[in-house]
PDB file of N, CA and C in Angstrom:
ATOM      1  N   UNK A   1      -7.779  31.031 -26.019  1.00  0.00           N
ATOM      2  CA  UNK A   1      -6.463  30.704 -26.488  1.00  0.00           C
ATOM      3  C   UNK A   1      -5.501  30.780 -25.311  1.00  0.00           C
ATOM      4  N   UNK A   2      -4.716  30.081 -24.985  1.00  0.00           N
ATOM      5  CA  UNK A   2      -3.482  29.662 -23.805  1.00  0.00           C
ATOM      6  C   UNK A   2      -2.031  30.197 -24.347  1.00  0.00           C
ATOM      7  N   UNK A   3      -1.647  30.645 -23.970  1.00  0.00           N
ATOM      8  CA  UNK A   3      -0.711  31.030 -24.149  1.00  0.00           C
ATOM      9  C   UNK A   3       0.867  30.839 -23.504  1.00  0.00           C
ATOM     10  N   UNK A   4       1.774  30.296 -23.067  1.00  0.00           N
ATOM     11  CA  UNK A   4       2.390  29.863 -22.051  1.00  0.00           C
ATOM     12  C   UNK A   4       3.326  31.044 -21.588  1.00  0.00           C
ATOM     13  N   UNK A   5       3.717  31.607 -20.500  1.00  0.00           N
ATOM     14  CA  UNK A   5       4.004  32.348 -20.005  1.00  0.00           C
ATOM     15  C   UNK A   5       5.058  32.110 -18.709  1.00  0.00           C
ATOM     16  N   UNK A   6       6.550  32.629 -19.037  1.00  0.00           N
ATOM     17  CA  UNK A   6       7.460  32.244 -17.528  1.00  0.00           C
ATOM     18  C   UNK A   6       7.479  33.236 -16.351  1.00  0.00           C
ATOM     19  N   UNK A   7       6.965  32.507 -15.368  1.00  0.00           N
ATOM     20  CA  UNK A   7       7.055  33.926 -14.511  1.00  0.00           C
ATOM     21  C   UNK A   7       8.261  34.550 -13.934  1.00  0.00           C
ATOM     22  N   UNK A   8       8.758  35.474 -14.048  1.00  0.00           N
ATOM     23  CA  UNK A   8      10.111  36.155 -13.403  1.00  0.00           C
ATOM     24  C   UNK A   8       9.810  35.796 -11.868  1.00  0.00           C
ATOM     25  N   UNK A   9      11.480  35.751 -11.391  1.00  0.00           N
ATOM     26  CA  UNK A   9      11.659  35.895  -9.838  1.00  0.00           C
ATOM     27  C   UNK A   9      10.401  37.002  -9.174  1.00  0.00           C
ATOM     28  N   UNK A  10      10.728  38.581  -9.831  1.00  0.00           N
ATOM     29  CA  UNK A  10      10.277  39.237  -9.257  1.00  0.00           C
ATOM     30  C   UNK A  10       8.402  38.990  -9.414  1.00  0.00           C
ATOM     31  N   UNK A  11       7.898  38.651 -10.380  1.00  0.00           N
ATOM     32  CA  UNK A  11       6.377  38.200 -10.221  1.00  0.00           C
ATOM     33  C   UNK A  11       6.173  37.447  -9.591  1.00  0.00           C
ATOM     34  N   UNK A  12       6.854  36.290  -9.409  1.00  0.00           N
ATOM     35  CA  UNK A  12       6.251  35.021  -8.643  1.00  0.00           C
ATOM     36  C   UNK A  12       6.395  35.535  -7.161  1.00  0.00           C
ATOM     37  N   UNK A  13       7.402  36.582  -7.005  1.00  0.00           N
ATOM     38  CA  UNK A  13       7.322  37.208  -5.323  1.00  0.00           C
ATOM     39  C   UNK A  13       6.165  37.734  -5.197  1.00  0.00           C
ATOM     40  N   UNK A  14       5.893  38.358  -6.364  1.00  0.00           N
ATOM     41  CA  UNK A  14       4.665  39.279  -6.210  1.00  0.00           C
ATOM     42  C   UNK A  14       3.758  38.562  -6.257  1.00  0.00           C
ATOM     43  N   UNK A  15       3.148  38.090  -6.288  1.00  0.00           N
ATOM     44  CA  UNK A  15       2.443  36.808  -6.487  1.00  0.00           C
ATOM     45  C   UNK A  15       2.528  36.014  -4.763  1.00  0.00           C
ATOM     46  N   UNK A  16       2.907  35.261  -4.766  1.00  0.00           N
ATOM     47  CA  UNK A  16       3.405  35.320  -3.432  1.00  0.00           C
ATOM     48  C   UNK A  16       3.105  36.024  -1.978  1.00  0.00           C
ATOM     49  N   UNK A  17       3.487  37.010  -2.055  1.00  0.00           N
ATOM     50  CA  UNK A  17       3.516  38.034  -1.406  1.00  0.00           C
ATOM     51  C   UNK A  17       2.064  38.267  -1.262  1.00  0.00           C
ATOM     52  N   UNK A  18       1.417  38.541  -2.224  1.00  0.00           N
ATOM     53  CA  UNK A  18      -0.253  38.409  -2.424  1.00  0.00           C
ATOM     54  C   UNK A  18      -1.045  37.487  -1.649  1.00  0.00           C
ATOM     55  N   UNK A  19      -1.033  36.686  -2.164  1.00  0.00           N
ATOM     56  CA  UNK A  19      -1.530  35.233  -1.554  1.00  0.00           C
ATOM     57  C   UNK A  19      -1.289  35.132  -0.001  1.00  0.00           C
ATOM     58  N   UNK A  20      -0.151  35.449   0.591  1.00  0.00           N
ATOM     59  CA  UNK A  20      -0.156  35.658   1.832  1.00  0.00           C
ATOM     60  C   UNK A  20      -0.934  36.572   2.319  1.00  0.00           C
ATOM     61  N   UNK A  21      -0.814  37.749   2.050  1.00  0.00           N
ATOM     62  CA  UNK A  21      -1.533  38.694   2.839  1.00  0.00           C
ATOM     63  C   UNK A  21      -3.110  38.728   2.362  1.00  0.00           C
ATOM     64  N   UNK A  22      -3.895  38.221   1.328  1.00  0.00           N
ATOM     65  CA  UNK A  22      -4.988  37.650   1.376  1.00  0.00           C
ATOM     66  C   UNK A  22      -5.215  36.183   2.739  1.00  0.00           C
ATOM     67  N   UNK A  23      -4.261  35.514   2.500  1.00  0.00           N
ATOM     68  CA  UNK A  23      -4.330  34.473   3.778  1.00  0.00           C
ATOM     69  C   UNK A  23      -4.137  35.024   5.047  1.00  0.00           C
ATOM     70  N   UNK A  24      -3.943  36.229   4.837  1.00  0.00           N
ATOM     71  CA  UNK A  24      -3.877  36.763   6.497  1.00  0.00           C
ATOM     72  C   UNK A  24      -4.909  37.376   6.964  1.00  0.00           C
ATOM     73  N   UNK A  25      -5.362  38.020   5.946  1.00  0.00           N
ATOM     74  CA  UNK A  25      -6.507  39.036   6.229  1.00  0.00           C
ATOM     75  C   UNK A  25      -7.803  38.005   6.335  1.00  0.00           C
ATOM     76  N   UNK A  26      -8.163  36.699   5.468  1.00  0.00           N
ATOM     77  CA  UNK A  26      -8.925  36.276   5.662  1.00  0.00           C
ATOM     78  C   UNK A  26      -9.172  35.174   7.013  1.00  0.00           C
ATOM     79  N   UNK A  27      -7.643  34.967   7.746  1.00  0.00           N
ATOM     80  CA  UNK A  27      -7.286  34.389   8.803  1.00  0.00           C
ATOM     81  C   UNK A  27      -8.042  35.785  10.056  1.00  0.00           C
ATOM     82  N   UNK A  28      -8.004  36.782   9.759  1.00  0.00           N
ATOM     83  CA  UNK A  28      -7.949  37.714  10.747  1.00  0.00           C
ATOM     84  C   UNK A  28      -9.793  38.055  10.945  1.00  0.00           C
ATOM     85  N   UNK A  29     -10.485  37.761   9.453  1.00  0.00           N
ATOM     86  CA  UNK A  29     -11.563  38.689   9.758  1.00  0.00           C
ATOM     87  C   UNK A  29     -12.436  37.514  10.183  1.00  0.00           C
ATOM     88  N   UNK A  30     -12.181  36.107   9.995  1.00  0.00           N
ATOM     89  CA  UNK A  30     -12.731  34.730  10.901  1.00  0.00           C
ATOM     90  C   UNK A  30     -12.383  34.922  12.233  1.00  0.00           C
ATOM     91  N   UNK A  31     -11.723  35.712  13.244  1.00  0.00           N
ATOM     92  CA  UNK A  31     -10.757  35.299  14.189  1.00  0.00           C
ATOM     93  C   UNK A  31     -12.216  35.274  15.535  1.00  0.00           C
ATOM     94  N   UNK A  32     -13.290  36.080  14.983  1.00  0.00           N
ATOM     95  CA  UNK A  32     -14.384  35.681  16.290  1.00  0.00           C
ATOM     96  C   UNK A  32     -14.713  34.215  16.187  1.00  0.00           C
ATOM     97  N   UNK A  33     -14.428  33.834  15.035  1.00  0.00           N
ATOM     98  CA  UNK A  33     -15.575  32.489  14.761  1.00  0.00           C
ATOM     99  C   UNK A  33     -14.579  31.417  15.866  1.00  0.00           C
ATOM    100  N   UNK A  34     -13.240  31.508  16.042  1.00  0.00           N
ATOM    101  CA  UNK A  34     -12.366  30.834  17.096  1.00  0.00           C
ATOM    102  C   UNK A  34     -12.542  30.919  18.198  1.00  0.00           C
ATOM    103  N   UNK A  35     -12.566  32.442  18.528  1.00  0.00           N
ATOM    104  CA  UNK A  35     -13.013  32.575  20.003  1.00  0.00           C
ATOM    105  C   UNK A  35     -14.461  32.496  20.264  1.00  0.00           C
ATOM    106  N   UNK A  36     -15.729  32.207  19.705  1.00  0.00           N
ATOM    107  CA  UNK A  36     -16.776  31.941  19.928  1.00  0.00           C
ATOM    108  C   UNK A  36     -16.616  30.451  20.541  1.00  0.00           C
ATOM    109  N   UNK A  37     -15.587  29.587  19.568  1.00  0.00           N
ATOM    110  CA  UNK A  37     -15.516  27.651  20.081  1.00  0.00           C
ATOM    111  C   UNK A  37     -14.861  27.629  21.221  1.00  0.00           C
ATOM    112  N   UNK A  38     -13.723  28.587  20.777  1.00  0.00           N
ATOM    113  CA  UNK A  38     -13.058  28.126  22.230  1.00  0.00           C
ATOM    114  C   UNK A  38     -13.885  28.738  23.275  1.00  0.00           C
ATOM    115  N   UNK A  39     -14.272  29.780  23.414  1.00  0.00           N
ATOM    116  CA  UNK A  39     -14.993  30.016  24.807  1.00  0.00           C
ATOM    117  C   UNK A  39     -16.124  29.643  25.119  1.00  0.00           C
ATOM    118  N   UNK A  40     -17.184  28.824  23.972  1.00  0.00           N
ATOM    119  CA  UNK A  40     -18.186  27.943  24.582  1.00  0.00           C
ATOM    120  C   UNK A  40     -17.638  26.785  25.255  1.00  0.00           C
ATOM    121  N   UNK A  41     -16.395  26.525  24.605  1.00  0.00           N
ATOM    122  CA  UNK A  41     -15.901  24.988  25.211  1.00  0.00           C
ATOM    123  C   UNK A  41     -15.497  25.637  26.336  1.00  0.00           C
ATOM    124  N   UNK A  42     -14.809  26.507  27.016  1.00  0.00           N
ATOM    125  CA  UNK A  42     -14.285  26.853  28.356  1.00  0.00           C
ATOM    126  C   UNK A  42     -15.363  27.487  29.107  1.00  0.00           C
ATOM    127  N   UNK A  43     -16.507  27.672  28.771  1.00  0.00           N
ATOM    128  CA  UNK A  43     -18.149  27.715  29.264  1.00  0.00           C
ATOM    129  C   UNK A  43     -18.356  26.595  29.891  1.00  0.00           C
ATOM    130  N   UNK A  44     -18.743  25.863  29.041  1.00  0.00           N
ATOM    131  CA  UNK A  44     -19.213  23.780  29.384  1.00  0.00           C
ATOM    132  C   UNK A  44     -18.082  23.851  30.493  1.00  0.00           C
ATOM    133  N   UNK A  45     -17.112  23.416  30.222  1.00  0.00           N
ATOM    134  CA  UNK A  45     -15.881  23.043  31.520  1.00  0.00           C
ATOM    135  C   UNK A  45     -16.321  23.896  33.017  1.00  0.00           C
ATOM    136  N   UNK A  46     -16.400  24.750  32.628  1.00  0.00           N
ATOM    137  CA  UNK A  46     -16.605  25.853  33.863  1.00  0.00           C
ATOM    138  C   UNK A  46     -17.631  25.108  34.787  1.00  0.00           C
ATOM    139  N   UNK A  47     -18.778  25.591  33.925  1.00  0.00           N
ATOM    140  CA  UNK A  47     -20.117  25.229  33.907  1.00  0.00           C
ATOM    141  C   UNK A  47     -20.651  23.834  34.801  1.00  0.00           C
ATOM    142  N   UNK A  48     -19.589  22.845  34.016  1.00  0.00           N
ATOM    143  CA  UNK A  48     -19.488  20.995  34.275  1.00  0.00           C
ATOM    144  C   UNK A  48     -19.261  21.463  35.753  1.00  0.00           C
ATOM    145  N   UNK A  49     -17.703  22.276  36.094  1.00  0.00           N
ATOM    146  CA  UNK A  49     -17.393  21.921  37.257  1.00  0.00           C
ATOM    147  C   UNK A  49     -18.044  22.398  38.488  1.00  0.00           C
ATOM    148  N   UNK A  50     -18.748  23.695  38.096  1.00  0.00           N
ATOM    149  CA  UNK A  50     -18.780  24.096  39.182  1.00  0.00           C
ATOM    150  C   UNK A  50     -20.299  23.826  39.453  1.00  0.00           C
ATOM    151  N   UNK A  51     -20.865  23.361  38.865  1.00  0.00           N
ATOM    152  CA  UNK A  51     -22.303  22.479  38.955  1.00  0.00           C
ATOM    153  C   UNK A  51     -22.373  21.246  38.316  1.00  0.00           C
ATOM    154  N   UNK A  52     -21.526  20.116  39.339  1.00  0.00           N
ATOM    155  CA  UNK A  52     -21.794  18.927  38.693  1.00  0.00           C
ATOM    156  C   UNK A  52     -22.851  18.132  38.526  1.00  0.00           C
ATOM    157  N   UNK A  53     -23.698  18.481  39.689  1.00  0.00           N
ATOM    158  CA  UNK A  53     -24.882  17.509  39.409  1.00  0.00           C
ATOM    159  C   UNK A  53     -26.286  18.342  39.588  1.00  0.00           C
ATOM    160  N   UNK A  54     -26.472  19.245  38.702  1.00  0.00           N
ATOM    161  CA  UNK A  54     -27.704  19.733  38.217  1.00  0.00           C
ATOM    162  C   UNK A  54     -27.761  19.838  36.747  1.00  0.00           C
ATOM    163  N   UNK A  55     -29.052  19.394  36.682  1.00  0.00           N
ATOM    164  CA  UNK A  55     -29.074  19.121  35.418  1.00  0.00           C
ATOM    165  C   UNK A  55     -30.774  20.154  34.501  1.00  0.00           C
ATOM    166  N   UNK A  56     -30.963  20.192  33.528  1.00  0.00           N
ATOM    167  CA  UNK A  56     -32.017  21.129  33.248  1.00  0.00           C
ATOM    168  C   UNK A  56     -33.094  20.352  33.259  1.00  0.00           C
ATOM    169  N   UNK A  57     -33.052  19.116  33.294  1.00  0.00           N
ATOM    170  CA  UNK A  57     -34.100  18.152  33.268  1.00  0.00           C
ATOM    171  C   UNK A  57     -34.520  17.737  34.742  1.00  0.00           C
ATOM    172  N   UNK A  58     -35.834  17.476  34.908  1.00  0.00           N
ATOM    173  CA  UNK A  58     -35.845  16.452  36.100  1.00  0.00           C
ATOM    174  C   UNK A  58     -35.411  15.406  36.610  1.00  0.00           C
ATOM    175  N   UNK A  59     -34.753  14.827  35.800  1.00  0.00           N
ATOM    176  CA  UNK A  59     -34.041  13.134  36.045  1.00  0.00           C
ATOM    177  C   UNK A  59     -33.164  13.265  34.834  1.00  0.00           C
ATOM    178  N   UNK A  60     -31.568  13.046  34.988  1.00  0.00           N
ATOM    179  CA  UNK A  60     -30.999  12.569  34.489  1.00  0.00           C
ATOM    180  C   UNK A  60     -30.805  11.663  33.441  1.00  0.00           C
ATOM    181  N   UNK A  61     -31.225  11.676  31.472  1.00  0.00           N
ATOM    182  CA  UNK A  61     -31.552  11.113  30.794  1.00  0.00           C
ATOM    183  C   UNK A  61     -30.877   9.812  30.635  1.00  0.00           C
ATOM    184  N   UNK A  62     -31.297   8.751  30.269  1.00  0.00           N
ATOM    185  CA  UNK A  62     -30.117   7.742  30.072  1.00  0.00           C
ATOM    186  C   UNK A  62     -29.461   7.826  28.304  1.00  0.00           C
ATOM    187  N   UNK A  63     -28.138   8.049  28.505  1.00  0.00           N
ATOM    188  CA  UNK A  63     -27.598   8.222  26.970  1.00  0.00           C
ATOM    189  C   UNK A  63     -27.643   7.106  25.811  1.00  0.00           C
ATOM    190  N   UNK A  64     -28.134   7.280  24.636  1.00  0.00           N
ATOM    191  CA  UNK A  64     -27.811   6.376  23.997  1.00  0.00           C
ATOM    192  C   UNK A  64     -26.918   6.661  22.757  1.00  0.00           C
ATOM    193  N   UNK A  65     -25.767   5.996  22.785  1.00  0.00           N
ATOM    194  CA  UNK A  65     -24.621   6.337  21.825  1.00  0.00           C
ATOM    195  C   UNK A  65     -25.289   6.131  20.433  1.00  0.00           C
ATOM    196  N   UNK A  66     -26.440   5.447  19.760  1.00  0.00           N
ATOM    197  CA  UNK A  66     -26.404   5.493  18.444  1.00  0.00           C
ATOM    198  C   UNK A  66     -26.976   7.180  18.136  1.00  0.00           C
ATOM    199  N   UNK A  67     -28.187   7.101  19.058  1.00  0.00           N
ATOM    200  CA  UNK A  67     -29.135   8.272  18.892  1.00  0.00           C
ATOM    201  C   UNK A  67     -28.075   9.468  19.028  1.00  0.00           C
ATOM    202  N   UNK A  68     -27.221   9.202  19.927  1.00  0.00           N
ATOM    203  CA  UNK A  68     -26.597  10.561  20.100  1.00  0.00           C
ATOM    204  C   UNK A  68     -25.402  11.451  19.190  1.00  0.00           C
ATOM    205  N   UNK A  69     -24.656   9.986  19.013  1.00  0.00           N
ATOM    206  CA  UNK A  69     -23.837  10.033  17.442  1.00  0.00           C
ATOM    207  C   UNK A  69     -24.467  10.994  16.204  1.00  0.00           C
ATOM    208  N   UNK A  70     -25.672  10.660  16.070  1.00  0.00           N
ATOM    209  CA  UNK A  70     -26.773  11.087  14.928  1.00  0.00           C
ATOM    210  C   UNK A  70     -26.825  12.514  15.234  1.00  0.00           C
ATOM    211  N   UNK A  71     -27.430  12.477  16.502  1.00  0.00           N
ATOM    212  CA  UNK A  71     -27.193  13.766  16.728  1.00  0.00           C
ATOM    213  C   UNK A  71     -26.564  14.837  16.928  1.00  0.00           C
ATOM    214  N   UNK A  72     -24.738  13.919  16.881  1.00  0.00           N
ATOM    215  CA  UNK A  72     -24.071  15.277  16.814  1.00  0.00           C
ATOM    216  C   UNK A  72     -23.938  15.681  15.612  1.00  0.00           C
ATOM    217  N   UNK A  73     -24.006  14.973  14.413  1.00  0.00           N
ATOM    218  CA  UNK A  73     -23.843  14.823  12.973  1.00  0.00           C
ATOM    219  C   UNK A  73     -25.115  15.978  12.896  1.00  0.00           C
ATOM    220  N   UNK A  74     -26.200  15.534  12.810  1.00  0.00           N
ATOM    221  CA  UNK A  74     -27.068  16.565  12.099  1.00  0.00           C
ATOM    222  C   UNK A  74     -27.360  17.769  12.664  1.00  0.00           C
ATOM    223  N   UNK A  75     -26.552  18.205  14.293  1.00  0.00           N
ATOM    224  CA  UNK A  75     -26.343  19.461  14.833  1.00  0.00           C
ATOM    225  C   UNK A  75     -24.954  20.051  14.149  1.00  0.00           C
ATOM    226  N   UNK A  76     -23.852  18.978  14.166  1.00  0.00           N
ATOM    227  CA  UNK A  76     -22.783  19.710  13.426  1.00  0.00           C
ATOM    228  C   UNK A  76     -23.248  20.429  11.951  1.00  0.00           C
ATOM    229  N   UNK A  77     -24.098  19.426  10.720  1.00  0.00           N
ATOM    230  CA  UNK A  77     -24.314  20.243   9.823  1.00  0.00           C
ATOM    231  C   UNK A  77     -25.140  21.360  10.113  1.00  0.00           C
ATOM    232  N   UNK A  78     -26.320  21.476  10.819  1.00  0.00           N
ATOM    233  CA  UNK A  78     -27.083  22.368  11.046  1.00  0.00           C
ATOM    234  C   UNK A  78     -26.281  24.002  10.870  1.00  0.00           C
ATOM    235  N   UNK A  79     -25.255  23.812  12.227  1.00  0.00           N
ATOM    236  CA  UNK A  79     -24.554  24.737  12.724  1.00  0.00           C
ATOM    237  C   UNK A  79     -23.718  25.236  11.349  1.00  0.00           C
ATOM    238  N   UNK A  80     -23.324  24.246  10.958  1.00  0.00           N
ATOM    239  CA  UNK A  80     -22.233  24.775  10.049  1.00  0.00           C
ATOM    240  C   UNK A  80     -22.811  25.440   8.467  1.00  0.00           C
ATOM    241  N   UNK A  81     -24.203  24.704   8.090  1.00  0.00           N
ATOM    242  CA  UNK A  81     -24.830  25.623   7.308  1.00  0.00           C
ATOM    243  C   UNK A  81     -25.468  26.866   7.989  1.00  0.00           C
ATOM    244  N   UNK A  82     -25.831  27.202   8.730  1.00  0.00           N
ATOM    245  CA  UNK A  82     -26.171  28.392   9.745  1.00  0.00           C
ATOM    246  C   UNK A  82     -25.197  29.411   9.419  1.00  0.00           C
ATOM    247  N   UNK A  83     -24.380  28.973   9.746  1.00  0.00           N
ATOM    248  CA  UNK A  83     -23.275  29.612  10.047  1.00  0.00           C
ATOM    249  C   UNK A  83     -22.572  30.139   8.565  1.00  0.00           C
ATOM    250  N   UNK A  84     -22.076  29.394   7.560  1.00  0.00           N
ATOM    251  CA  UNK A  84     -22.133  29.485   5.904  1.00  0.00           C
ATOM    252  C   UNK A  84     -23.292  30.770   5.516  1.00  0.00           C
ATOM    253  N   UNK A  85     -24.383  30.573   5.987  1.00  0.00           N
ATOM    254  CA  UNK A  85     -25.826  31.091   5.365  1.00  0.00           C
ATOM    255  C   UNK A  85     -25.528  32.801   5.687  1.00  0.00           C
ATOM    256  N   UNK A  86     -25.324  32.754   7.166  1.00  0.00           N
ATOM    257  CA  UNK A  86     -25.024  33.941   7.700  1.00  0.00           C
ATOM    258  C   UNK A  86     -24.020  34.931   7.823  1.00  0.00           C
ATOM    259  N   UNK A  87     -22.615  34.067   7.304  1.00  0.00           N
ATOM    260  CA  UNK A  87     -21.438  34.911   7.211  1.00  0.00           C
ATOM    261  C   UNK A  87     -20.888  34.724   5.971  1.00  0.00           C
ATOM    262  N   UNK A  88     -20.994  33.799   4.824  1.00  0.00           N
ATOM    263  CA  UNK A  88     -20.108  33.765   3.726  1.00  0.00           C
ATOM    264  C   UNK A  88     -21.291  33.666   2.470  1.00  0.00           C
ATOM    265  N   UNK A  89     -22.606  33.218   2.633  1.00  0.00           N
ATOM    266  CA  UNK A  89     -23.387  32.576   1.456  1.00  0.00           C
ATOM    267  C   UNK A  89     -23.925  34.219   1.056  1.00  0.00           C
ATOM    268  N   UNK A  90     -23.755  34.320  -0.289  1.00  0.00           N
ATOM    269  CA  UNK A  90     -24.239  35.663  -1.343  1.00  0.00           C
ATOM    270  C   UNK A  90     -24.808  34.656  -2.632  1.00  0.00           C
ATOM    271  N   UNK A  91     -25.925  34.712  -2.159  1.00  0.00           N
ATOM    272  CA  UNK A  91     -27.328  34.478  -3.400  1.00  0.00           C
ATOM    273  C   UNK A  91     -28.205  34.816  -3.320  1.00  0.00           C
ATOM    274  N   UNK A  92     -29.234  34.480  -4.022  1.00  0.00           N
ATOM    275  CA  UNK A  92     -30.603  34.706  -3.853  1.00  0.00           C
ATOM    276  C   UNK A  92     -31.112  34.727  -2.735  1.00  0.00           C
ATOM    277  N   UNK A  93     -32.346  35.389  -2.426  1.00  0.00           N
ATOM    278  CA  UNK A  93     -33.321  35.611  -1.439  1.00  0.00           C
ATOM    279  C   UNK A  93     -33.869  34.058  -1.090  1.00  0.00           C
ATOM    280  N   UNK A  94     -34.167  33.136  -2.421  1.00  0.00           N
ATOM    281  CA  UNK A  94     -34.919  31.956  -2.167  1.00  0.00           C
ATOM    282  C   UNK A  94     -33.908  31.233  -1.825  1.00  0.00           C
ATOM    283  N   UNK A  95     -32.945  30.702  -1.968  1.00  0.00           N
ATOM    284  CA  UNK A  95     -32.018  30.222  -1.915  1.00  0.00           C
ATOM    285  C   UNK A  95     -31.252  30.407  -0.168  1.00  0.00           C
ATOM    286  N   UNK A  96     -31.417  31.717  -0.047  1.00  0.00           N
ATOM    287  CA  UNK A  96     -30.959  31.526   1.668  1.00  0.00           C
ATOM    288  C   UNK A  96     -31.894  31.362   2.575  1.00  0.00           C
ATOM    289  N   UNK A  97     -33.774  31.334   2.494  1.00  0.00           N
ATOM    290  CA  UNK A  97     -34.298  31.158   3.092  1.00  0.00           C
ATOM    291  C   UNK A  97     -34.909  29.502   3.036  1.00  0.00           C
ATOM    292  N   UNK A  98     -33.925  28.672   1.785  1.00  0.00           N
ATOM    293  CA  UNK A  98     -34.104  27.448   1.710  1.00  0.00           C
ATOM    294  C   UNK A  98     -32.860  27.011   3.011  1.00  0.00           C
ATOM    295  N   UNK A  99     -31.894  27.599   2.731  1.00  0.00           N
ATOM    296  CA  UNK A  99     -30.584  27.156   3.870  1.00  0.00           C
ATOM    297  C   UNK A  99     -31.038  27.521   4.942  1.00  0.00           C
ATOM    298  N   UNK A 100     -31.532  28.325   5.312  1.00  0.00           N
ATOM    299  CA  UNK A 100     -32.360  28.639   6.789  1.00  0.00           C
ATOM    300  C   UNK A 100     -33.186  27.679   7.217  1.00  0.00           C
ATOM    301  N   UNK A 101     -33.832  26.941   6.303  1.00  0.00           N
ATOM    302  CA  UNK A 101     -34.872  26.152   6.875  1.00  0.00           C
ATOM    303  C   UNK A 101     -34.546  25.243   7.119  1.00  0.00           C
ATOM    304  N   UNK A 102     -33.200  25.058   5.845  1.00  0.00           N
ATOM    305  CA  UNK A 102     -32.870  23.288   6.621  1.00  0.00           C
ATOM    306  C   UNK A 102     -31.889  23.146   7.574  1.00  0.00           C
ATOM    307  N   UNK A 103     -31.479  24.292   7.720  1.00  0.00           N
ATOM    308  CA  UNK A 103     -30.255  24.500   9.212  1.00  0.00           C
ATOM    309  C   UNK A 103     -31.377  24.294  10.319  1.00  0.00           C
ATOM    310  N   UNK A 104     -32.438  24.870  10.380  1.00  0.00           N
ATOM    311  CA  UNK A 104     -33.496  24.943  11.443  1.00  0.00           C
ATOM    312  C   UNK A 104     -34.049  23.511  11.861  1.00  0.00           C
ATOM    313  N   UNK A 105     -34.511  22.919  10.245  1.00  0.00           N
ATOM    314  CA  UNK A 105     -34.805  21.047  10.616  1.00  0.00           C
ATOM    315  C   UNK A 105     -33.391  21.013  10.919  1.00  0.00           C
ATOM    316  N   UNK A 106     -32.471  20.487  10.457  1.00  0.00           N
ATOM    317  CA  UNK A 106     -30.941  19.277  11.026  1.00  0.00           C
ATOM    318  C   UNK A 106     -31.107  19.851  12.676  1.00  0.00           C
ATOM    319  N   UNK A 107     -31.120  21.201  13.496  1.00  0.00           N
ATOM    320  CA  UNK A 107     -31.028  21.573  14.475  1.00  0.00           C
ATOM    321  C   UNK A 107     -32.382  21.054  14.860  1.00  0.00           C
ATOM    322  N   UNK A 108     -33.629  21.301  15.112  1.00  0.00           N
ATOM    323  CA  UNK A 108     -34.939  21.023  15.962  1.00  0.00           C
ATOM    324  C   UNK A 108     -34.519  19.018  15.579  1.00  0.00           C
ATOM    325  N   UNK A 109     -33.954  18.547  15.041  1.00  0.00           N
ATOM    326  CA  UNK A 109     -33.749  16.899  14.627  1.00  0.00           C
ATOM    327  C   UNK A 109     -32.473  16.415  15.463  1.00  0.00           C
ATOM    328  N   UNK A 110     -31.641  17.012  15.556  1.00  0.00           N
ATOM    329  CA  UNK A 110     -30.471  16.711  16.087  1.00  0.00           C
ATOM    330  C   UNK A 110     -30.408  17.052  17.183  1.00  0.00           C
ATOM    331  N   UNK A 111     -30.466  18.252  17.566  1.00  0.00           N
ATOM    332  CA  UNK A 111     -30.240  18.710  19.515  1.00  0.00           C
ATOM    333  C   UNK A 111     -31.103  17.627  20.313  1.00  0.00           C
ATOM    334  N   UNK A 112     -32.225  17.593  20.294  1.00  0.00           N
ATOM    335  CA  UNK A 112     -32.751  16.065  21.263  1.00  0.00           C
ATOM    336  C   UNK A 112     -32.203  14.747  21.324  1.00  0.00           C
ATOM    337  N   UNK A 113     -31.892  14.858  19.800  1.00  0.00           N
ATOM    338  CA  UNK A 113     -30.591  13.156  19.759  1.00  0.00           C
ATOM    339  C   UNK A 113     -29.752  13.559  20.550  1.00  0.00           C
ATOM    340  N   UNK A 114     -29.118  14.620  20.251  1.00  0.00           N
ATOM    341  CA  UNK A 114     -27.291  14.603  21.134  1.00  0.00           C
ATOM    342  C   UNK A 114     -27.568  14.916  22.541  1.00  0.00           C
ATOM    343  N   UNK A 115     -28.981  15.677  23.259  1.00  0.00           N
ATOM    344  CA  UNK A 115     -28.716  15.599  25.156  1.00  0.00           C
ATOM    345  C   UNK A 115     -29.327  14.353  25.367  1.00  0.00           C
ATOM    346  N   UNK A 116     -30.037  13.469  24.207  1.00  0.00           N
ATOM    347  CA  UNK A 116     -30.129  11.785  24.962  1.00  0.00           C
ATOM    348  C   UNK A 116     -31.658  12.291  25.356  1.00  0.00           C
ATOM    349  N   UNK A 117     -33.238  13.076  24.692  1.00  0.00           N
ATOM    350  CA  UNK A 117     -33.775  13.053  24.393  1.00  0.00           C
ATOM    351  C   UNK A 117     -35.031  12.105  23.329  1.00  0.00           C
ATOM    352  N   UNK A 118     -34.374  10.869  23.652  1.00  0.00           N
ATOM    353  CA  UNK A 118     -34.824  10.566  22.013  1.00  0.00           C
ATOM    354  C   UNK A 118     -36.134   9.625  22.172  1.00  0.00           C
TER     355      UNK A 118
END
């Protein structure tokens, strides 16, 4: 049953007021997951510059933009269910060792597409 209900000044502050400091706290307890991106990305840069031309391979792969496209796609999901599985997902036992596996395929499928492996 619904009932309709006006909220006073002072509830809707309270209310309010709530919602923020839930948005803060949950802004605060993510705050590694930021500095993990940003400082891999200021890794690579570093990395790029101060070794431009060594590479982990023996010869320099030739890139191909479809293969590699693909591959950032099914490394981005990989990562991002990984990542879900390990810091926010609460279920079952079967259920997270199904998300494990397929974070593991999109990643062993995707990382060779995106260094131009293919």
């Amino acid at each position: 049953m619904v009932t309709e209900h006006d909220m006073s000044r002072e509830e809707f502050l309270h209310s309010y007021q709530h919602s923020k400091q839930l948005a803060e706290s949950l802004k605060n307890d993510q705050k590694w997951v930021y500095y993990l991106i940003a400082g891999s990305f200021g890794l690579i840069i570093i990395l790029n510059y101060l070794f431009p031309n060594i590479y982990w391979l023996e010869k320099r792969p030739v890139y191909n933009f479809k293969f590699g496209l693909i591959g950032l796609f099914l490394t981005f999901f990989g990562i991002i269910i990984l990542l879900n599985v390990l810091c926010i997902f609460k279920g079952s036992l079967l259920n997270w060792i199904i998300l494990i596996v397929l974070s593991i395929a999109l990643l062993y499928f995707g990382l060779p597409l995106l260094i131009g492996l293919s």
